[in-house]
C-alpha atoms as a PDB file:
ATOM      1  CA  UNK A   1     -33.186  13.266 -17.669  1.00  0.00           C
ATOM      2  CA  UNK A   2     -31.872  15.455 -15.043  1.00  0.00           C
ATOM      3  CA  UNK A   3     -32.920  13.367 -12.496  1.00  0.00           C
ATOM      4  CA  UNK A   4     -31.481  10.138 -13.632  1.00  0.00           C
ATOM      5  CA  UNK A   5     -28.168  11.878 -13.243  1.00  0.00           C
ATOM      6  CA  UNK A   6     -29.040  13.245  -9.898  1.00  0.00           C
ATOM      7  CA  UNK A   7     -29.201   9.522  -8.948  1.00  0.00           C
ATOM      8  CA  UNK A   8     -26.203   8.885 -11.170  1.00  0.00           C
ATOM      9  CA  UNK A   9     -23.920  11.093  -8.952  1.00  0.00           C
ATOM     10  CA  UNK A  10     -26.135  10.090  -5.650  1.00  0.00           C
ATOM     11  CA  UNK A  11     -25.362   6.064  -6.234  1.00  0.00           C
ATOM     12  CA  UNK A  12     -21.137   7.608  -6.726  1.00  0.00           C
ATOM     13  CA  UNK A  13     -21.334   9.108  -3.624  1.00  0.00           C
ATOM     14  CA  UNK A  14     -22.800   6.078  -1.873  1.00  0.00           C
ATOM     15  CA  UNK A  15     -20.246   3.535  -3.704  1.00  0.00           C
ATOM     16  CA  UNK A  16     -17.291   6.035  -2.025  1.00  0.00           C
ATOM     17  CA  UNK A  17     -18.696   6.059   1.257  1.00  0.00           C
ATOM     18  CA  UNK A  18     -19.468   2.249   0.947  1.00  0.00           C
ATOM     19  CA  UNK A  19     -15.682   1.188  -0.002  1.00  0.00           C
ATOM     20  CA  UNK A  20     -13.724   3.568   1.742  1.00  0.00           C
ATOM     21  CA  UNK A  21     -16.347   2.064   5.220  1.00  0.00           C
ATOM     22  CA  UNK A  22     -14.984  -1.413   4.206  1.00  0.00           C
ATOM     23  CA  UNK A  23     -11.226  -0.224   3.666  1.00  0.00           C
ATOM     24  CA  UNK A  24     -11.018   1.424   7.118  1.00  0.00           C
ATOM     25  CA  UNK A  25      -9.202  -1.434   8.955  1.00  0.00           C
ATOM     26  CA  UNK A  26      -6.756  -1.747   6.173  1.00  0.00           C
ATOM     27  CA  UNK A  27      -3.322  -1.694   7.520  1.00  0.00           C
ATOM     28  CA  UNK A  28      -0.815   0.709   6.183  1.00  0.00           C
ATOM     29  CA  UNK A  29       1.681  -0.536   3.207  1.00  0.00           C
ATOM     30  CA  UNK A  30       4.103   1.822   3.203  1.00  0.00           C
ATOM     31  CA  UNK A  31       7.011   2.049  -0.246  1.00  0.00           C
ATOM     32  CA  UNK A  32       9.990   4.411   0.613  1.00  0.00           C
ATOM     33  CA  UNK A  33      13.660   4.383  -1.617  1.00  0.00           C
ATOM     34  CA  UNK A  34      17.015   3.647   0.170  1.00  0.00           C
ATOM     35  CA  UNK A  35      20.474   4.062  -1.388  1.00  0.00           C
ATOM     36  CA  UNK A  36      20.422   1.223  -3.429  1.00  0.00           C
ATOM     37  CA  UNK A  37      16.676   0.857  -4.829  1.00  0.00           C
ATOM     38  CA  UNK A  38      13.106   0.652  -2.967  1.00  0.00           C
ATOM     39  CA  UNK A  39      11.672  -1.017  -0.302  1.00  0.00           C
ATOM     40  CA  UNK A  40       8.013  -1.752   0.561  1.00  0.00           C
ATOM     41  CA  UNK A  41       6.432  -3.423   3.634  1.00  0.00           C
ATOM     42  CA  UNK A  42       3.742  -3.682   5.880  1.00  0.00           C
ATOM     43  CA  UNK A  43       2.301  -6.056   8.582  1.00  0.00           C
ATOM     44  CA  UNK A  44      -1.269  -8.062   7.958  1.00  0.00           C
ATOM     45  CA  UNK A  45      -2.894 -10.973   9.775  1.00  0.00           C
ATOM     46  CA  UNK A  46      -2.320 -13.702   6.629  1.00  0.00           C
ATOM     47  CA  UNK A  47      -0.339 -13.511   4.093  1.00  0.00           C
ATOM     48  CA  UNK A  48      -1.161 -11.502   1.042  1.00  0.00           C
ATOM     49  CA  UNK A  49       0.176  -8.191   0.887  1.00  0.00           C
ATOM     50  CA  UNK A  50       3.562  -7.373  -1.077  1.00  0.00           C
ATOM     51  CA  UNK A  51       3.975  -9.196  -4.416  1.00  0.00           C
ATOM     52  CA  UNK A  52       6.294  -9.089  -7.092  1.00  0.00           C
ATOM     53  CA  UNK A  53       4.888  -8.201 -10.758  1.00  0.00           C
ATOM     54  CA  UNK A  54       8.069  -7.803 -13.020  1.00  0.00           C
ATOM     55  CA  UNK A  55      11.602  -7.759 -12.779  1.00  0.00           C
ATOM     56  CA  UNK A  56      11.628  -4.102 -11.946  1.00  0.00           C
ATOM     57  CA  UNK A  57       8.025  -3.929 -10.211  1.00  0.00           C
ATOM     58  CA  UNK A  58       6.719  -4.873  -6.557  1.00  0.00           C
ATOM     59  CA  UNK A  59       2.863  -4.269  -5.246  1.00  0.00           C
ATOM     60  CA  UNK A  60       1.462  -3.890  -2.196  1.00  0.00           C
ATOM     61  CA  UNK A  61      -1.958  -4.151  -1.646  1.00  0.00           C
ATOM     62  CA  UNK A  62      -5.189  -3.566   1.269  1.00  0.00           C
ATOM     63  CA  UNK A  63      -8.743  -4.658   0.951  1.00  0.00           C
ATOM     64  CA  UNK A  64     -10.560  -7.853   0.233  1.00  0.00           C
ATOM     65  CA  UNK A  65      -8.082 -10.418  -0.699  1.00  0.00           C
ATOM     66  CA  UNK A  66      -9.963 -11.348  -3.569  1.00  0.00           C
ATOM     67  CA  UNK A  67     -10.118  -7.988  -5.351  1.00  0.00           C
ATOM     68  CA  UNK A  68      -6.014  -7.934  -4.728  1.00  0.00           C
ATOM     69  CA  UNK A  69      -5.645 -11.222  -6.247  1.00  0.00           C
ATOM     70  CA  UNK A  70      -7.336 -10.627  -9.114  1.00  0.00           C
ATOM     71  CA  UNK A  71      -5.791  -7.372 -10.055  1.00  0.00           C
ATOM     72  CA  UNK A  72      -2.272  -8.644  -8.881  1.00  0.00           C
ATOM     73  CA  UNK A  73      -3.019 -10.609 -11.705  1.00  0.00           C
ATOM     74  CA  UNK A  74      -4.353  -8.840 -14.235  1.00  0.00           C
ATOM     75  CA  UNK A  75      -1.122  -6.446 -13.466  1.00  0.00           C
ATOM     76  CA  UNK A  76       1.033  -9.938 -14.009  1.00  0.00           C
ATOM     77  CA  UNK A  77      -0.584 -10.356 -17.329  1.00  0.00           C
ATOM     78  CA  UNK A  78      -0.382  -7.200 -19.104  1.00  0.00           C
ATOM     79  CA  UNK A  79       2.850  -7.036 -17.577  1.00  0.00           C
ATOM     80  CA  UNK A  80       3.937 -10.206 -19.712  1.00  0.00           C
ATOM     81  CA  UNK A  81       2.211  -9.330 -22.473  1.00  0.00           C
ATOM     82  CA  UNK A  82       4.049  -5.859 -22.783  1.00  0.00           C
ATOM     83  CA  UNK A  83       7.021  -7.652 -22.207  1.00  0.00           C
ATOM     84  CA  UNK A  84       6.723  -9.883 -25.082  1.00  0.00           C
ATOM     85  CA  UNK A  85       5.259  -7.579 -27.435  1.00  0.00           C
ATOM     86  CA  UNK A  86       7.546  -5.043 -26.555  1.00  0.00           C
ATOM     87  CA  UNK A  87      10.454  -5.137 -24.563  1.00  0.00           C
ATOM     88  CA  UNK A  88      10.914  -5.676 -21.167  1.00  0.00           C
ATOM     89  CA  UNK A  89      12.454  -2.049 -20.698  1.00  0.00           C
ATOM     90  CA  UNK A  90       8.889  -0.718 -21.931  1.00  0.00           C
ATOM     91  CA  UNK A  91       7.272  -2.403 -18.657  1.00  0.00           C
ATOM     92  CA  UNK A  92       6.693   0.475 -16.752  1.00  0.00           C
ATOM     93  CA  UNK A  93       4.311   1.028 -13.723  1.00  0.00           C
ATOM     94  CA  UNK A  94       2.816   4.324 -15.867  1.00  0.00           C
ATOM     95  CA  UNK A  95       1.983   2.183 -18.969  1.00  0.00           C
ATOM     96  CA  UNK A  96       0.289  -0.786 -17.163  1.00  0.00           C
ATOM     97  CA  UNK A  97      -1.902   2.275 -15.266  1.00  0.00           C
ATOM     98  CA  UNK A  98      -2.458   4.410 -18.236  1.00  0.00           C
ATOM     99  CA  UNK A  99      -3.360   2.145 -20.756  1.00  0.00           C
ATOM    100  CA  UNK A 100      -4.476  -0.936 -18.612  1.00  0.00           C
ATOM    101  CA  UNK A 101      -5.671  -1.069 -15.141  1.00  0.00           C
ATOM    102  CA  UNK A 102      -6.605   2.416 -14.166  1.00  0.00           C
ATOM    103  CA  UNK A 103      -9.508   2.785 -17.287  1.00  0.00           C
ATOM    104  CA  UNK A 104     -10.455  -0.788 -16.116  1.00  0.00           C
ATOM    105  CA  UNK A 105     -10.923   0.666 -12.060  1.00  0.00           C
ATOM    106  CA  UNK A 106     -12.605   3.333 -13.495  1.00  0.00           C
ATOM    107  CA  UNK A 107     -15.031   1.416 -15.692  1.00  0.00           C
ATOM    108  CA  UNK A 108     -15.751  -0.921 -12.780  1.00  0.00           C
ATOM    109  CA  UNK A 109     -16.311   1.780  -9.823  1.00  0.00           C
ATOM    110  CA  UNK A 110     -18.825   3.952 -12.435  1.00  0.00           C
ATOM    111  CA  UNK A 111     -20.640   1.044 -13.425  1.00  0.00           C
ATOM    112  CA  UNK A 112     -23.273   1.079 -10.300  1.00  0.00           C
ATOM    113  CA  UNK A 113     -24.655  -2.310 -11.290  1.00  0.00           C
ATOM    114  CA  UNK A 114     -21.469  -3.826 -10.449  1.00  0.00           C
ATOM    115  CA  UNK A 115     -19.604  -4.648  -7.186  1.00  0.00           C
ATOM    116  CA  UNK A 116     -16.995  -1.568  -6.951  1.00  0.00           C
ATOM    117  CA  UNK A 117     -13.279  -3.531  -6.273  1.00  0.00           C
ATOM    118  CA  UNK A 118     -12.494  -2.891  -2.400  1.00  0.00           C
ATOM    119  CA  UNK A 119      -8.538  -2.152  -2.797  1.00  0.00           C
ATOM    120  CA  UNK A 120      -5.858   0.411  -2.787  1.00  0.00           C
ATOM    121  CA  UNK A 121      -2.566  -0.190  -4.259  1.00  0.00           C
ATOM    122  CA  UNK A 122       0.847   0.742  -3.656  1.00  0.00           C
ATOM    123  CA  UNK A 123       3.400   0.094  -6.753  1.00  0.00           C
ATOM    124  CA  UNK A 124       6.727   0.548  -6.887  1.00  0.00           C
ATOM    125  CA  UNK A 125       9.673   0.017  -9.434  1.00  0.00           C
ATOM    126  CA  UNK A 126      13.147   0.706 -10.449  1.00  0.00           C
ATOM    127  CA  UNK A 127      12.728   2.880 -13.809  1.00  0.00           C
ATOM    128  CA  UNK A 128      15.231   2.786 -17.030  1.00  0.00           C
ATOM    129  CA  UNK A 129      17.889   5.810 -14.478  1.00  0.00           C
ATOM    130  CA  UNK A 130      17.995   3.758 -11.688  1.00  0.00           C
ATOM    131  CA  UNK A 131      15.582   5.936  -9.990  1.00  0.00           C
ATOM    132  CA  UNK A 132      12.640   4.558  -7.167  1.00  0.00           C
ATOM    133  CA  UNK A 133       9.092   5.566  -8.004  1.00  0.00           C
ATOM    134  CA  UNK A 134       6.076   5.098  -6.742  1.00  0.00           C
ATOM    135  CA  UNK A 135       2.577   4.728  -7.237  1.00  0.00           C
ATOM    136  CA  UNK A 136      -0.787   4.824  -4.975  1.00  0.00           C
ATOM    137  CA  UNK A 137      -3.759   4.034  -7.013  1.00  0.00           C
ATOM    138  CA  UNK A 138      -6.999   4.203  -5.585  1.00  0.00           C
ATOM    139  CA  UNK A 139     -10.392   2.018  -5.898  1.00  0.00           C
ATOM    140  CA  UNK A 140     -11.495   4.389  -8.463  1.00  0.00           C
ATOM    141  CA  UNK A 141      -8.705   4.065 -10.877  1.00  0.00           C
ATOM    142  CA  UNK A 142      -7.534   7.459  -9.686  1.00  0.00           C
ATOM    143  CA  UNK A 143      -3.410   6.989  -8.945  1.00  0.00           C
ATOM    144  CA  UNK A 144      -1.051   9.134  -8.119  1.00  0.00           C
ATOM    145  CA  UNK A 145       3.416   9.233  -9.062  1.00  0.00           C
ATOM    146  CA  UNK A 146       5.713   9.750  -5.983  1.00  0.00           C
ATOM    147  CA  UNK A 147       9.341  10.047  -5.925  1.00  0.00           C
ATOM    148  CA  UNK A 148      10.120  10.142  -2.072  1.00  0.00           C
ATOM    149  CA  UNK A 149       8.134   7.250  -1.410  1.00  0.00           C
ATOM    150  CA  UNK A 150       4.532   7.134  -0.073  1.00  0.00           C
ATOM    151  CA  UNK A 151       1.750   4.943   1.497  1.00  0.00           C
ATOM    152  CA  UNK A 152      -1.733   3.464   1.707  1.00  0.00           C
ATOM    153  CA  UNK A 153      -3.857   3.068   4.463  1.00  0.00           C
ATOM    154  CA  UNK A 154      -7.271   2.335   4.884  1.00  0.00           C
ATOM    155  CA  UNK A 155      -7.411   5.593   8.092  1.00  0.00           C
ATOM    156  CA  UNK A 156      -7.272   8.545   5.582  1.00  0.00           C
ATOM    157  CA  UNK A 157      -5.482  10.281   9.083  1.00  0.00           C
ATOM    158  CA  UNK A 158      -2.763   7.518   9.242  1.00  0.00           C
ATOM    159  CA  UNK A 159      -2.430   7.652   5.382  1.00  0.00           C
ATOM    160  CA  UNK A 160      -1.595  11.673   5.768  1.00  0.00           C
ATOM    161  CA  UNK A 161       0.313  11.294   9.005  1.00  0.00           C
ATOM    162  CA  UNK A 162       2.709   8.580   7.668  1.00  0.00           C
ATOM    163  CA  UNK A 163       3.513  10.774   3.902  1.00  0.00           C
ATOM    164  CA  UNK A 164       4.251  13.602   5.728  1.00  0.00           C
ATOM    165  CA  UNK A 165       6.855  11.914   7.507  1.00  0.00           C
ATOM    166  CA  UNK A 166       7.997  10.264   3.981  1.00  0.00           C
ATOM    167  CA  UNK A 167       8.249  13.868   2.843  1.00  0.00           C
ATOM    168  CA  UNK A 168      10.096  15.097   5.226  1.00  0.00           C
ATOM    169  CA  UNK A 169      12.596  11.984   5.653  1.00  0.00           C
ATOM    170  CA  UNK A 170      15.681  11.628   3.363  1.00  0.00           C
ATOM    171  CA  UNK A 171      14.738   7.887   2.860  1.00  0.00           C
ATOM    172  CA  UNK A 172      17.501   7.505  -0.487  1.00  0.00           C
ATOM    173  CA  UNK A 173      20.212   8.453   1.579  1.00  0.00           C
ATOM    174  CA  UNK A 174      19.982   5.840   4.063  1.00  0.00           C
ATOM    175  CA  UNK A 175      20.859   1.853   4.078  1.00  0.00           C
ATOM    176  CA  UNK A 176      18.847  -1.027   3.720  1.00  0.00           C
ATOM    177  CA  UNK A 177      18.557  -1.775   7.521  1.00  0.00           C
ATOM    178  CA  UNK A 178      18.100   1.960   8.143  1.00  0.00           C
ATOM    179  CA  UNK A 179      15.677   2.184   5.589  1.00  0.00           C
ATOM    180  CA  UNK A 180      13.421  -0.563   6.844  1.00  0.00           C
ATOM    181  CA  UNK A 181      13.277   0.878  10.801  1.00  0.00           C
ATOM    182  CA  UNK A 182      12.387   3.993   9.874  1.00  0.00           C
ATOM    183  CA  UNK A 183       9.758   3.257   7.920  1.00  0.00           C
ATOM    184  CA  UNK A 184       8.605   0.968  10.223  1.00  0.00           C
ATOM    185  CA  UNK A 185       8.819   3.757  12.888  1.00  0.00           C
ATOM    186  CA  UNK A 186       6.605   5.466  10.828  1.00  0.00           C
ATOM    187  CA  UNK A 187       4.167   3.160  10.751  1.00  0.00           C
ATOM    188  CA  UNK A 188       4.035   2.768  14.749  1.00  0.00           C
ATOM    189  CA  UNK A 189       3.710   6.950  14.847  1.00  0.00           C
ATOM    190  CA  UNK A 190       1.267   6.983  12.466  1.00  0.00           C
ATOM    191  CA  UNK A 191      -0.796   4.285  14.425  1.00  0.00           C
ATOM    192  CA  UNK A 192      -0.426   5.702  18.261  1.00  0.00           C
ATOM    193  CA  UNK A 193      -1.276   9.187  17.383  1.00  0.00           C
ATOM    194  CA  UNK A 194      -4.390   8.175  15.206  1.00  0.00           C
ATOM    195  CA  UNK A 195      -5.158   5.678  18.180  1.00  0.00           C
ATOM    196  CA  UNK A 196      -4.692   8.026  21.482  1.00  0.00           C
ATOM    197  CA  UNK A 197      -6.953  10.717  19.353  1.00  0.00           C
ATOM    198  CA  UNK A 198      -9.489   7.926  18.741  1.00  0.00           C
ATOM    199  CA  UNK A 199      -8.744   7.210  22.739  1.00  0.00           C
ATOM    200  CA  UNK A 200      -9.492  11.183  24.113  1.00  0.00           C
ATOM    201  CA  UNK A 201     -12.896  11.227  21.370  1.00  0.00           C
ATOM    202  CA  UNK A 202     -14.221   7.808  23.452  1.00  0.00           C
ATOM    203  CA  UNK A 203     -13.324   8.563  26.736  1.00  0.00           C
ATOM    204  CA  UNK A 204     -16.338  10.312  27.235  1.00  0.00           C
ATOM    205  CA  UNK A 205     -18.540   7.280  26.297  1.00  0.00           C
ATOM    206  CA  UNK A 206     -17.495   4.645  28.478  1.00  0.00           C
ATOM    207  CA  UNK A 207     -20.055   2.192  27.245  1.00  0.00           C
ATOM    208  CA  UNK A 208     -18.946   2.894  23.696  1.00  0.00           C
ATOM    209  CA  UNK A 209     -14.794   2.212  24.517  1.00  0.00           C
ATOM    210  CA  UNK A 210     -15.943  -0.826  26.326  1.00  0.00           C
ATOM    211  CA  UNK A 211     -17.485  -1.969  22.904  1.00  0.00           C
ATOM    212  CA  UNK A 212     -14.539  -0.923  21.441  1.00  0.00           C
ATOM    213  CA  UNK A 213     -11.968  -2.115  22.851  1.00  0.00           C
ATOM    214  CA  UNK A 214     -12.325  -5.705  21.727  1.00  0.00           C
ATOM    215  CA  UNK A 215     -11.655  -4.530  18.300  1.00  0.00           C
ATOM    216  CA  UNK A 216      -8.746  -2.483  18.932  1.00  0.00           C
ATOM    217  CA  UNK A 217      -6.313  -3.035  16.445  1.00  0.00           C
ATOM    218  CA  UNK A 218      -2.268  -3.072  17.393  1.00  0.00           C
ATOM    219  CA  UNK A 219      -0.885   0.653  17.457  1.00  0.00           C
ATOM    220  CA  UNK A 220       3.033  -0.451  18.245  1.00  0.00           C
ATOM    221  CA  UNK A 221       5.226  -2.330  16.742  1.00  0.00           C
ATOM    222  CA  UNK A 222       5.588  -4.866  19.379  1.00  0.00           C
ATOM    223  CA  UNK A 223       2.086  -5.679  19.202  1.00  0.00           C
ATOM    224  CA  UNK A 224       2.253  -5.570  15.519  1.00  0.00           C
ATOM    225  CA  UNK A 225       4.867  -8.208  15.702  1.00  0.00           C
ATOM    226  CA  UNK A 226       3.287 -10.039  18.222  1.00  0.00           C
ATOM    227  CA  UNK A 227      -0.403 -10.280  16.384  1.00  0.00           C
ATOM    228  CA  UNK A 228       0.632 -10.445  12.760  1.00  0.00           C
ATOM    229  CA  UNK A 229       3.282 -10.942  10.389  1.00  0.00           C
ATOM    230  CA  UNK A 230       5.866  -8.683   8.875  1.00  0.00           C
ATOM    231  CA  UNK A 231       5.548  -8.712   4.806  1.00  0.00           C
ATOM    232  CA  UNK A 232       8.666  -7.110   2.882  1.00  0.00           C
ATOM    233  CA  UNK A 233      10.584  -7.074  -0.207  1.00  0.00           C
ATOM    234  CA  UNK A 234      13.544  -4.999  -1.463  1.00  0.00           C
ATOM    235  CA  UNK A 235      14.270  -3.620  -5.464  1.00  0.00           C
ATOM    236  CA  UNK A 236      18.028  -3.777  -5.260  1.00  0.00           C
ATOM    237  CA  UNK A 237      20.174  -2.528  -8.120  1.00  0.00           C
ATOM    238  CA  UNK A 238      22.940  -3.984  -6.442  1.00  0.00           C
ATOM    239  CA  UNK A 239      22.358  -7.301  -7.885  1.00  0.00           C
ATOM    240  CA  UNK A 240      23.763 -10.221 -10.539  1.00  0.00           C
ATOM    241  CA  UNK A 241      20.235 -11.266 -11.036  1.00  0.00           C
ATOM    242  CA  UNK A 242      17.773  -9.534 -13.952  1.00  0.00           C
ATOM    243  CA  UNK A 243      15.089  -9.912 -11.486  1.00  0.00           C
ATOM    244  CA  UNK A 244      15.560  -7.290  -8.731  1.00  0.00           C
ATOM    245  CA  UNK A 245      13.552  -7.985  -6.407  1.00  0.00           C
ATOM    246  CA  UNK A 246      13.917 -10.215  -3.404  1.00  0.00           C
ATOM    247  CA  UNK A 247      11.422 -11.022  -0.417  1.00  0.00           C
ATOM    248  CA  UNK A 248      13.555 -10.326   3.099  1.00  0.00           C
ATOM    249  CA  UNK A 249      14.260 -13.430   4.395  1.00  0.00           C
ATOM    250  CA  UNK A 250      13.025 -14.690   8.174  1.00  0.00           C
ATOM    251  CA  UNK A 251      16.629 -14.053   9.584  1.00  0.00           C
ATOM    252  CA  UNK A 252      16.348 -10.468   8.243  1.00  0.00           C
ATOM    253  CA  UNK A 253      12.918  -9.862  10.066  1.00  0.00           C
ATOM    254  CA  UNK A 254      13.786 -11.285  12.845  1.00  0.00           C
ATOM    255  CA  UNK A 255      16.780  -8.967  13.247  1.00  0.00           C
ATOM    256  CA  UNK A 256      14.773  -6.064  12.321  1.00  0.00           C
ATOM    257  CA  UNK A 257      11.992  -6.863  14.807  1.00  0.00           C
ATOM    258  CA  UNK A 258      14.884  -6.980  17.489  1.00  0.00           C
ATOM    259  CA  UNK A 259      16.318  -3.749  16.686  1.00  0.00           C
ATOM    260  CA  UNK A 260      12.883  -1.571  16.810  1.00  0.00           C
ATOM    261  CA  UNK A 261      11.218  -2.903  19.523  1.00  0.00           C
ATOM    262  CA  UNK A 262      13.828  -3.132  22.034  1.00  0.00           C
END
């Protein structure tokens, strides 16, 4: 008996170490407020990171795109369902977690027979006030509320770097377009610091930062830019429509790409 739960808790450790290995080149997604509502953005190779889930209720996701597709939508499906069964003022990020998809993460990841879900969410919505929140939730159903904004990454170091910038940063005072470059600025100084530390730990090796240095990933935003594409959407209460939330369009991009990396 006491051994089968020795190897219990043994094949749980080895499921962590397993998905947070495969989430470790999973680019930040970061979810901040501004004066008007929320914003949330990050940069991936293909398309498939920041979706919209309900009116009030964007998602950003990192990990295998399958596993975000099919939780993006199981998330659109409850949401729908709550909607029409309840109202769609009762569609809140904390019900669909509580009473939906974090059990279901949970169930999954302790279930060793099955394939744990390699993903980390970011969700964010305008509540009933007005008020940004936002939400990380983790492979193992474990998630988290934030009110100044937060991020996920798949570098637990760039993950902590970034939020203690967000902490630190007045985000809902600022504009839109301020809003957007700072955050983004936050994602380049979260990548160059983690990436000059990984730089001094290899310099020693010089046959292991040869090997490396074909996979080195893009650590400003200029190279970000240049490699991959710019994802982001805005939850505006300054709006006619019910839905509030809009994708930035390519004109907007392009003018924020201009005015962070001249």
């Amino acid at each position: 008996m006491f051994e089968e739960h020795f190897r219990w808790m043994e094949a749980i450790s080895t499921r962590h170490s397993y998905v947070r290995e495969k989430l470790g080149k999973g680019q930040p997604v970061i979810g901040v407020p501004y004066n008007e509502g929320a914003v949330i953005l990050g940069f991936s190779p293909q398309p498939g990171k920041i979706f919209e889930i309900y009116d009030r209720i964007a998602l950003g996701g990192l990990g295998h795109p399958a596993d975000v597709e099919r939780l993006r939508m199981t998330l659109l499906d409850m949401a729908h369902v709550e909607g029409f069964n309840r109202s769609a003022q009762d569609v809140t990020i904390a019900r669909l977690l509580q009473f939906g998809l974090a059990p279901a993460l949970k169930q999954n990841f302790e279930e060793i027979q099955r394939a744990p879900y390699l993903i980390q969410m970011l969700l964010t919505e305008i509540n009933r006030e007005g008020g940004a929140e936002f939400f990380r939730v983790n492979y193992d159903g474990y998630w988290e509320t934030f009110k100044k904004g937060t991020v996920i990454a798949g570098d637990s170091k760039v993950c902590e770097r970034i939020q203690k910038e967000i902490d630190n940063t007045d985000f809902a005072s600022l504009s839109l377009d301020k809003a957007l470059q700072s955050a983004l600025r936050l994602w380049e100084e979260g990548r160059k610091k983690v990436e000059s530390e990984k730089d001094a730990e290899s310099s020693s090796d010089d046959d292991d930062q040869d090997g490396e240095e074909s996979e080195k990933l893009p650590a400003t935003l200029k190279e970000a830019f240049d490699r991959w594409d710019l994802e982001a959407a805005v939850l505006s209460r300054n709006t006619q429509r019910k839905c509030l939330y809009r994708l930035l369009t390519e004109q907007e991009i392009s003018t924020l790409e201009s005015a962070v990396t001249q």
